[in-house]
PDB file of N, CA and C in Angstrom:
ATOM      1  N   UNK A   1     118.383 -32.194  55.258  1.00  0.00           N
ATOM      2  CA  UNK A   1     117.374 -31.527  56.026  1.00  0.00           C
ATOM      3  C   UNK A   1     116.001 -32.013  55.557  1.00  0.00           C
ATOM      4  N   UNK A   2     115.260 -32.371  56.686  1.00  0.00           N
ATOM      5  CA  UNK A   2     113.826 -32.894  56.365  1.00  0.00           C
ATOM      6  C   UNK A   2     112.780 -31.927  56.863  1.00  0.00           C
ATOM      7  N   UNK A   3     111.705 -32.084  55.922  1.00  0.00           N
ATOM      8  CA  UNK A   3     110.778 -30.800  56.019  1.00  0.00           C
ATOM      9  C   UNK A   3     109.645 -32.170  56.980  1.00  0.00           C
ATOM     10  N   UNK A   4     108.737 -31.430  57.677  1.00  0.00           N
ATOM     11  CA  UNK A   4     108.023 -31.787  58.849  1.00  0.00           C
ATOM     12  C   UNK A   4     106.812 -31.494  57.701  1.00  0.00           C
ATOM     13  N   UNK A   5     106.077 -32.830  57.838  1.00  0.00           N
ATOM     14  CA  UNK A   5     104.589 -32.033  56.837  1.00  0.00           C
ATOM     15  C   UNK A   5     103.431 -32.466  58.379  1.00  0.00           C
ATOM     16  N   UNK A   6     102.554 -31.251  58.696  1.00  0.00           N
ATOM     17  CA  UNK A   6     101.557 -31.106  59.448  1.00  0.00           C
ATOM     18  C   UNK A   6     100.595 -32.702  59.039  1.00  0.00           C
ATOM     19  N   UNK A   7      99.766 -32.704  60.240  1.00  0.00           N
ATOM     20  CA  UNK A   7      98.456 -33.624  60.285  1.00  0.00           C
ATOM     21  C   UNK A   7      97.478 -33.220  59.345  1.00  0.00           C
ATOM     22  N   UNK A   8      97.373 -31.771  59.199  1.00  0.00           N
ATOM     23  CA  UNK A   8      96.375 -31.682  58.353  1.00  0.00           C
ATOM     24  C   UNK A   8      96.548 -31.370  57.049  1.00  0.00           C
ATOM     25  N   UNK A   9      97.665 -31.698  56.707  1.00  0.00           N
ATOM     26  CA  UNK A   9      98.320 -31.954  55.212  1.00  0.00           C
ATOM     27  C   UNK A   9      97.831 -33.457  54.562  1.00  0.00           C
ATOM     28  N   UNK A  10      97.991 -33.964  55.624  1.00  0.00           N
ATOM     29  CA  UNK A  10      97.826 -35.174  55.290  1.00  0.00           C
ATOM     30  C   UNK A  10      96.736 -36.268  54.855  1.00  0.00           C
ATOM     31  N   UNK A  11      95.448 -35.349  56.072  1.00  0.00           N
ATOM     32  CA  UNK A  11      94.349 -35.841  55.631  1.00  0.00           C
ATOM     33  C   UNK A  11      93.621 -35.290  54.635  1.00  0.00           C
ATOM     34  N   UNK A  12      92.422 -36.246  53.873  1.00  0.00           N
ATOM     35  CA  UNK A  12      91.943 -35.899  52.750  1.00  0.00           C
ATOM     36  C   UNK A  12      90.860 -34.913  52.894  1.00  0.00           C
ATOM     37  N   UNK A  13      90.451 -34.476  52.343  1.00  0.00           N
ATOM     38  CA  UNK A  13      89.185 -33.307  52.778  1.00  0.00           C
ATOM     39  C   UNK A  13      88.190 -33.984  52.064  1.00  0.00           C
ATOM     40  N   UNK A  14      87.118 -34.047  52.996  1.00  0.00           N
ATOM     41  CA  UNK A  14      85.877 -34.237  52.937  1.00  0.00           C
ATOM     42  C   UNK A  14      84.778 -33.331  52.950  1.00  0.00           C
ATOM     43  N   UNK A  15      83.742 -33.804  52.369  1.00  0.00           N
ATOM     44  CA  UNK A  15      82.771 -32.607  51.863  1.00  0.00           C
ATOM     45  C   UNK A  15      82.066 -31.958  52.999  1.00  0.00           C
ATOM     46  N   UNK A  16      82.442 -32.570  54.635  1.00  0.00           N
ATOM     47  CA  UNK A  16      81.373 -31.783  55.155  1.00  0.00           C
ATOM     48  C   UNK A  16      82.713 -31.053  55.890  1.00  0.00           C
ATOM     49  N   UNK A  17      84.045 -30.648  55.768  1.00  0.00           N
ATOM     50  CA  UNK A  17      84.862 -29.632  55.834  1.00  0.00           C
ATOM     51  C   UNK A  17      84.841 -28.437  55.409  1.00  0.00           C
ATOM     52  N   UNK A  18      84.540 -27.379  56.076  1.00  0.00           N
ATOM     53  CA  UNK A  18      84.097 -25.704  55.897  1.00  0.00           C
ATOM     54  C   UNK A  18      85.134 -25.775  54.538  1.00  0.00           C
ATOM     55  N   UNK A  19      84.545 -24.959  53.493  1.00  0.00           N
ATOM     56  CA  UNK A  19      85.563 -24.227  52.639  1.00  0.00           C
ATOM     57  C   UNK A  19      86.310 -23.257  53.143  1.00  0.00           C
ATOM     58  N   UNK A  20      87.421 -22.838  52.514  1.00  0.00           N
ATOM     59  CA  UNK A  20      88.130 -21.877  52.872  1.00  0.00           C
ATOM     60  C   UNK A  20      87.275 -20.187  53.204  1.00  0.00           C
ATOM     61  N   UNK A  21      88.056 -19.500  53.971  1.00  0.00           N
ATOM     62  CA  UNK A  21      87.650 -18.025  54.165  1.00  0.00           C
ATOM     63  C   UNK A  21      85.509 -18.152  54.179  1.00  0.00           C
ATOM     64  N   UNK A  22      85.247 -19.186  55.102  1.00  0.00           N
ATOM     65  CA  UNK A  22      83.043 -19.410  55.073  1.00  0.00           C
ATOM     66  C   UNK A  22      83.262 -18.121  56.403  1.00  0.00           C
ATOM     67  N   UNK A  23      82.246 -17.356  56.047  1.00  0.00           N
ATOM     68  CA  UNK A  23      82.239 -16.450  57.073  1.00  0.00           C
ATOM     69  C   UNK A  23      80.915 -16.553  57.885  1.00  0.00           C
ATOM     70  N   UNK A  24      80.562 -16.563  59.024  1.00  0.00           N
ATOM     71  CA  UNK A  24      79.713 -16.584  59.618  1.00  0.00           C
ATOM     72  C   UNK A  24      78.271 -16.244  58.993  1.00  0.00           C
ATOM     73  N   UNK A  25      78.730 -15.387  58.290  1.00  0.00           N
ATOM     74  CA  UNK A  25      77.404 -14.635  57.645  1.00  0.00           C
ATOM     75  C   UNK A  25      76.916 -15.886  56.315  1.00  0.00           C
ATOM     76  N   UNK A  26      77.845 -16.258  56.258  1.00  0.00           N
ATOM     77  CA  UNK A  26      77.371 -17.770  54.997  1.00  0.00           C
ATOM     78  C   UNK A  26      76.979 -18.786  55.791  1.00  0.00           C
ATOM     79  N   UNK A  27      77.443 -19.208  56.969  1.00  0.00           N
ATOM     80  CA  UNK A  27      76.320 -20.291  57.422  1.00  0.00           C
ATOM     81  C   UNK A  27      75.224 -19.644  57.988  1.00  0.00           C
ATOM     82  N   UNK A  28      75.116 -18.447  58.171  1.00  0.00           N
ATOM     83  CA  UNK A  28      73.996 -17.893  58.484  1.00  0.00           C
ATOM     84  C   UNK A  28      72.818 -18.094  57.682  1.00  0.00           C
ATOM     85  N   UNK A  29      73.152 -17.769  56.739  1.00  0.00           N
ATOM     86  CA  UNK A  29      72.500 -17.836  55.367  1.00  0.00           C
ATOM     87  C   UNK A  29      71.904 -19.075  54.879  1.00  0.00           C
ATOM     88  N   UNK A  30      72.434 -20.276  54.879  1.00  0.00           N
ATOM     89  CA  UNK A  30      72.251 -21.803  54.350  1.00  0.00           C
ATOM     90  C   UNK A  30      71.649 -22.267  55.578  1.00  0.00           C
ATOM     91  N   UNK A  31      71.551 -22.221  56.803  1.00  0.00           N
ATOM     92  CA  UNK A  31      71.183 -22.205  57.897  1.00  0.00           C
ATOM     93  C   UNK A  31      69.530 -21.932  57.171  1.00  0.00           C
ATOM     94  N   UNK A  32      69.388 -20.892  57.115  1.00  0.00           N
ATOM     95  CA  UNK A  32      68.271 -20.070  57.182  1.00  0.00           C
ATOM     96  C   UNK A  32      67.825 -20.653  55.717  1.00  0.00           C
ATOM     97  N   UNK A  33      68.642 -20.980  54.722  1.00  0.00           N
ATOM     98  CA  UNK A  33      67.689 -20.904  53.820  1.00  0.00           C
ATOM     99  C   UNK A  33      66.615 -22.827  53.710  1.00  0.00           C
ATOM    100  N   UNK A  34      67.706 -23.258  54.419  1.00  0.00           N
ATOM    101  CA  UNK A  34      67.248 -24.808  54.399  1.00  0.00           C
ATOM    102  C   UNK A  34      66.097 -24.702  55.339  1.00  0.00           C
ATOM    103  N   UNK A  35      66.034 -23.590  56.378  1.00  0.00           N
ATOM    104  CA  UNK A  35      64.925 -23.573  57.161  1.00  0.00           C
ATOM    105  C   UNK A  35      63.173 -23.800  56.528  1.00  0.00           C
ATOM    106  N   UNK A  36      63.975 -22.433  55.811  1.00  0.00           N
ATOM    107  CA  UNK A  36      62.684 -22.162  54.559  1.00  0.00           C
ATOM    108  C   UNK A  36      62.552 -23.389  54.210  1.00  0.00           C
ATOM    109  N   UNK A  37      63.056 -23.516  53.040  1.00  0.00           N
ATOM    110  CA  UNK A  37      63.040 -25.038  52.228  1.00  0.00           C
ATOM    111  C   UNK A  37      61.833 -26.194  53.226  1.00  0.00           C
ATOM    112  N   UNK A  38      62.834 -26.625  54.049  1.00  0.00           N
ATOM    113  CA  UNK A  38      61.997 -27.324  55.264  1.00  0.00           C
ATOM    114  C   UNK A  38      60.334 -26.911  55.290  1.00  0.00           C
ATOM    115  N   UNK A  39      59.944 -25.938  55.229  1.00  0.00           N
ATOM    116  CA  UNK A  39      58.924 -25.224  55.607  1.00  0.00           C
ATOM    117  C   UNK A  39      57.913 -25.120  54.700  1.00  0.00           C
ATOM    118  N   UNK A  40      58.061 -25.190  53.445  1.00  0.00           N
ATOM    119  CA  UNK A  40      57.404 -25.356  52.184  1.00  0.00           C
ATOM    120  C   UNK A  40      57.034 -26.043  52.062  1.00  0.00           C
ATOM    121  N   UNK A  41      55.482 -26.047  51.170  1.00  0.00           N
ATOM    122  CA  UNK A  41      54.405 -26.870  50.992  1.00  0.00           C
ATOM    123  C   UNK A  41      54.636 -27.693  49.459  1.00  0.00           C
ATOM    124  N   UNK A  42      53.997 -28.726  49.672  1.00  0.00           N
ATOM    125  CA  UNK A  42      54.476 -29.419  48.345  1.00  0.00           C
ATOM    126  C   UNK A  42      54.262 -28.752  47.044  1.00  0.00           C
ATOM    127  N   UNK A  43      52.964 -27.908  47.062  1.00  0.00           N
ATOM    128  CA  UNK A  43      53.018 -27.145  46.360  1.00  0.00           C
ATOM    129  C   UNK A  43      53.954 -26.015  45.749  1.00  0.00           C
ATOM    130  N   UNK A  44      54.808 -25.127  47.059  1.00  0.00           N
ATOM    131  CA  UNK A  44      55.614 -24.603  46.646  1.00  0.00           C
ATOM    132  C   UNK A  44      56.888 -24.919  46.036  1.00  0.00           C
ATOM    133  N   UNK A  45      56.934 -26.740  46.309  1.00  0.00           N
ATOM    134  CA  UNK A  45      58.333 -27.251  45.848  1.00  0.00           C
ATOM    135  C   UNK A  45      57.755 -27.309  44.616  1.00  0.00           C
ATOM    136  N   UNK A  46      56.994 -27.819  44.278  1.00  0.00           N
ATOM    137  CA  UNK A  46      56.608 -27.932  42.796  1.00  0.00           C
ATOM    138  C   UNK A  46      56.706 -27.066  41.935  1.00  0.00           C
ATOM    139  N   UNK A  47      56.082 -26.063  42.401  1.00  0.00           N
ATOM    140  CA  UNK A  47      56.562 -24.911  41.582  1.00  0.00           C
ATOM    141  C   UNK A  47      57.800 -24.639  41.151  1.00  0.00           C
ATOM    142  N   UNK A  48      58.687 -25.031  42.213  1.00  0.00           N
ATOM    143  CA  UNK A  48      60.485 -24.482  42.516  1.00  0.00           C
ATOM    144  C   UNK A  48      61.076 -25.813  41.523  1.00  0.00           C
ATOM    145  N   UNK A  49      60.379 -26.998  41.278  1.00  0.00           N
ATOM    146  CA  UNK A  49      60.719 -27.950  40.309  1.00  0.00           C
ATOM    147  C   UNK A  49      61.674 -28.920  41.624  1.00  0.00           C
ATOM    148  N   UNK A  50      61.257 -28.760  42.691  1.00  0.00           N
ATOM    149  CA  UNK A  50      61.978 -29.519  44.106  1.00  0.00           C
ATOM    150  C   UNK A  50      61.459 -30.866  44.356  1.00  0.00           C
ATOM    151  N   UNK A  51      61.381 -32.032  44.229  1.00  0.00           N
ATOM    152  CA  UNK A  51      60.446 -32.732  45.052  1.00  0.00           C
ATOM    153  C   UNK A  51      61.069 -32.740  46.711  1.00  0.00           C
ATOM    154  N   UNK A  52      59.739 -33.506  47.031  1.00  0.00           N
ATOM    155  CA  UNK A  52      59.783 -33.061  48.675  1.00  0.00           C
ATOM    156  C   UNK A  52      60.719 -34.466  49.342  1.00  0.00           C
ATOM    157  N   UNK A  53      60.922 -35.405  48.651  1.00  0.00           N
ATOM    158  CA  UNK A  53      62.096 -35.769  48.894  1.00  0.00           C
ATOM    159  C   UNK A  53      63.889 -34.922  49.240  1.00  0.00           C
ATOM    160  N   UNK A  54      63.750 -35.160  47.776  1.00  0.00           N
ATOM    161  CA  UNK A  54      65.514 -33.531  48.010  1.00  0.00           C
ATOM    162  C   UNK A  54      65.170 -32.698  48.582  1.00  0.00           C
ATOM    163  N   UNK A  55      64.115 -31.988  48.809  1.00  0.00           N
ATOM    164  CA  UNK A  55      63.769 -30.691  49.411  1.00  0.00           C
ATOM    165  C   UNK A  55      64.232 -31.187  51.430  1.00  0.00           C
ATOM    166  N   UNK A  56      63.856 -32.509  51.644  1.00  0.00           N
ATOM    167  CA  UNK A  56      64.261 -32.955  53.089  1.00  0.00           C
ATOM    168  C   UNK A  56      65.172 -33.363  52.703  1.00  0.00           C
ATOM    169  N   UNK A  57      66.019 -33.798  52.404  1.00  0.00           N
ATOM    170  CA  UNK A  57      67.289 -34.205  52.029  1.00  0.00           C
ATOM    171  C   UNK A  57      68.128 -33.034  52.095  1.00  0.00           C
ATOM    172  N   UNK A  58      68.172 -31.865  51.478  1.00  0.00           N
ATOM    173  CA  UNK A  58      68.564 -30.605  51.518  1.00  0.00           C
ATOM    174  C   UNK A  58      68.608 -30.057  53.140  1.00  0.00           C
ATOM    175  N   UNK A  59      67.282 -29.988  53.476  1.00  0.00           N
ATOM    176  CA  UNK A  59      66.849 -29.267  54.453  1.00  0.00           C
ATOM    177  C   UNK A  59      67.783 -29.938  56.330  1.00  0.00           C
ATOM    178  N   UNK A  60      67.895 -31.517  55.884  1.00  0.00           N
ATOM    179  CA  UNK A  60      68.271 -31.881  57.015  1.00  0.00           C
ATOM    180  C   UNK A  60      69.901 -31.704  57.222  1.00  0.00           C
ATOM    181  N   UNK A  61      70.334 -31.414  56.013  1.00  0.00           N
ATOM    182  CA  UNK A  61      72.030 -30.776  55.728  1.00  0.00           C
ATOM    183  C   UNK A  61      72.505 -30.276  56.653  1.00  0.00           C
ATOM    184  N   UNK A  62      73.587 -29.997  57.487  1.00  0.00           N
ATOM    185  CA  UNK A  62      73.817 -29.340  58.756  1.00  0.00           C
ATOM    186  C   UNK A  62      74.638 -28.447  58.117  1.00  0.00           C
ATOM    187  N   UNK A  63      74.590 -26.770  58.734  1.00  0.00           N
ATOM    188  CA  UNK A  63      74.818 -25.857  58.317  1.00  0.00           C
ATOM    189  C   UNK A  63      76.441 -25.543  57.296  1.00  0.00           C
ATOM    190  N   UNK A  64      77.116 -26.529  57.964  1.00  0.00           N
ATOM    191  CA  UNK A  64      78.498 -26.373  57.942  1.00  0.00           C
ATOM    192  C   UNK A  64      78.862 -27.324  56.256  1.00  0.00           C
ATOM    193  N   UNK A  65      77.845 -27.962  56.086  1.00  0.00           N
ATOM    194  CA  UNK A  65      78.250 -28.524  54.783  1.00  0.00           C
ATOM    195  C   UNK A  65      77.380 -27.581  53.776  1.00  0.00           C
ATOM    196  N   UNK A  66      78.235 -26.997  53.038  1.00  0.00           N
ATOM    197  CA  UNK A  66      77.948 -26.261  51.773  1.00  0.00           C
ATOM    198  C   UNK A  66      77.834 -26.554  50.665  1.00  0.00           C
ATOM    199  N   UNK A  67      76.839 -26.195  50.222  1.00  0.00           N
ATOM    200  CA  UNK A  67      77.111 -26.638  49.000  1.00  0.00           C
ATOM    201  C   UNK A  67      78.032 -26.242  47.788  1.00  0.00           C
ATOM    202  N   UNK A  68      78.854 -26.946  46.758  1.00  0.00           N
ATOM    203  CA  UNK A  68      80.029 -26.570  45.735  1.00  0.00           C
ATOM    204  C   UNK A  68      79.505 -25.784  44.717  1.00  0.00           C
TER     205      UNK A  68
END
């Protein structure tokens, strides 16, 4: 007897694949917070120890990739 393994057994997971159990209310959240981010003055990254490089780098992230 042979066991059947699914398609998505098979493929590898990649980082912009939802983690397990992401609830709406978490991309809500990263959504919103990269907004901010986006929105900040160089000054405020500085403060935050951000440069405004990563800070757009961050910000242009699409909601669904989370960070680990």
């Amino acid at each position: 007897m042979t066991q059947s393994i699914s398609r998505a057994e098979c493929l590898p997971r990649t980082t912009s694949q939802p983690a397990p159990r992401t609830t709406l209310g978490t991309y809500m959240a990263v959504w919103k917070q990269r907004r901010e981010l986006a929105s900040m003055d160089v000054n405020r990254l500085k403060d935050l120890g951000i440069s405004p490089r990563d800070a757009a780098k961050e910000a242009t992230r699409p909601f669904w990739d989370l960070p680990h």
